[in-house]
Protein backbone atom coordinates (compact mmCIF):
# COMPACT_ATOMS: atom_id res chain seq x y z
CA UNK A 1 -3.81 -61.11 -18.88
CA UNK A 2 -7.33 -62.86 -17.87
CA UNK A 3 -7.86 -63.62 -14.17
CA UNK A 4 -8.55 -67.30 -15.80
CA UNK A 5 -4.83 -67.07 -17.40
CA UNK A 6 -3.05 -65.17 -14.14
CA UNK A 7 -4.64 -68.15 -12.02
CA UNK A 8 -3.85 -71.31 -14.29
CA UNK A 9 -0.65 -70.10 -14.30
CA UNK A 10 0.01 -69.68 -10.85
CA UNK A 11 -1.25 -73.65 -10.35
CA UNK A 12 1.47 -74.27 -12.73
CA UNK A 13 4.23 -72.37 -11.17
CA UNK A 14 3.23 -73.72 -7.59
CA UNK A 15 3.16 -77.33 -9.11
CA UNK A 16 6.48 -77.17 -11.83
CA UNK A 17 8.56 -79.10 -9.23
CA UNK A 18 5.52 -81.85 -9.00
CA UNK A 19 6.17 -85.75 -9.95
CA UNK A 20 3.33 -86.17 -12.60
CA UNK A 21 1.56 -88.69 -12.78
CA UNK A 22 -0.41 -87.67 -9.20
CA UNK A 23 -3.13 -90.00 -8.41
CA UNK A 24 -4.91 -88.75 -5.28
CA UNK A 25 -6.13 -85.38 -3.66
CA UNK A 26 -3.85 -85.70 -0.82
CA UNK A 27 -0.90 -86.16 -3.31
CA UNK A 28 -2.05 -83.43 -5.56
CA UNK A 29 -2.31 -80.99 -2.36
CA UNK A 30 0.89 -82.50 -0.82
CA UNK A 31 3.04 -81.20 -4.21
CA UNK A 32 1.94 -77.47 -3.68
CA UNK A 33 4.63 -75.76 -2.30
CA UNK A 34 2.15 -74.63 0.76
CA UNK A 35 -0.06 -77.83 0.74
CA UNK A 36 -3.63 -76.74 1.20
CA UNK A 37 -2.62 -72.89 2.24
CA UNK A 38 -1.19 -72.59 -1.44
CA UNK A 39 -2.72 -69.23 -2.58
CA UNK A 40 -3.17 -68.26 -5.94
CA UNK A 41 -4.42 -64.21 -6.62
CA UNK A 42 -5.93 -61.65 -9.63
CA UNK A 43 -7.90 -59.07 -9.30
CA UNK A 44 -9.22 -59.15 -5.99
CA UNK A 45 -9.46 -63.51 -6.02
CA UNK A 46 -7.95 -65.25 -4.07
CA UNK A 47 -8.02 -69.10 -3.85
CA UNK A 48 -6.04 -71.87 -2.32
CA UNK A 49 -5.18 -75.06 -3.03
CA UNK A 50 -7.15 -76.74 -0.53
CA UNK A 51 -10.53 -74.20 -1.91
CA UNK A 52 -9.30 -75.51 -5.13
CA UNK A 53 -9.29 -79.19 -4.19
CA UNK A 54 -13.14 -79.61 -3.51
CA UNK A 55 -13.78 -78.57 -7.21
CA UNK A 56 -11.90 -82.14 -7.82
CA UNK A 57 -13.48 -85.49 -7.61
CA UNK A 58 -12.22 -89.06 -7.87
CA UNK A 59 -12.53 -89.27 -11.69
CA UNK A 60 -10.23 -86.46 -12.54
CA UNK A 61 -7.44 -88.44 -11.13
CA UNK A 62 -4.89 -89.22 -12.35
CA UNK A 63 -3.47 -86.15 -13.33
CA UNK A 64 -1.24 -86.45 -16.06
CA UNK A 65 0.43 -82.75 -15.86
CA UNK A 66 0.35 -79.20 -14.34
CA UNK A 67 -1.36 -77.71 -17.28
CA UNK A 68 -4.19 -80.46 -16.89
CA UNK A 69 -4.37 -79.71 -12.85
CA UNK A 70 -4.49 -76.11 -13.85
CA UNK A 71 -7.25 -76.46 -16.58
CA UNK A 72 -9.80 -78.47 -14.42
CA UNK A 73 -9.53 -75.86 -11.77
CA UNK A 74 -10.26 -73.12 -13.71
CA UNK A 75 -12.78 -74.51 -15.84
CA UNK A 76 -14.18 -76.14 -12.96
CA UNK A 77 -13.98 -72.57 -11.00
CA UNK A 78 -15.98 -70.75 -14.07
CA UNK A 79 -12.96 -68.28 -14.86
């Protein structure tokens, strides 16, 4: 498994027990188990939710799902 597919699905693990749609960074980082300090490794990376978070901005909101959370991240993260 990719470092790309070990991370997105780590954000999706962390956020499975989310209420979807979230419509604000502090929302989004509020439904990680670990708010900000939610970690996510592979292969030597290691990033948290609140790293994560400053790859956002204001137009990516509302997120619809986990797997769209997820995909911005890592696309946004070049992995």
């Amino acid at each position: 498994m990719s470092v790309r597919e070990t991370i997105r699905g780590q954000i999706i693990g962390a956020l499975q027990g989310a209420t979807f749609p979230i419509g604000s960074p502090e929302a989004l980082l509020a439904a990680f188990p670990d708010g900000a300090n939610t970690t996510c490794r592979a292969e030597g990376i290691e990033v948290t939710a609140g790293q994560a978070g400053g790859l956002l901005v204001p137009g990516d909101f509302p997120f619809k799902s986990a797997e769209e959370v997820a995909e911005t991240i890592v696309s946004r993260a070049n992995l």
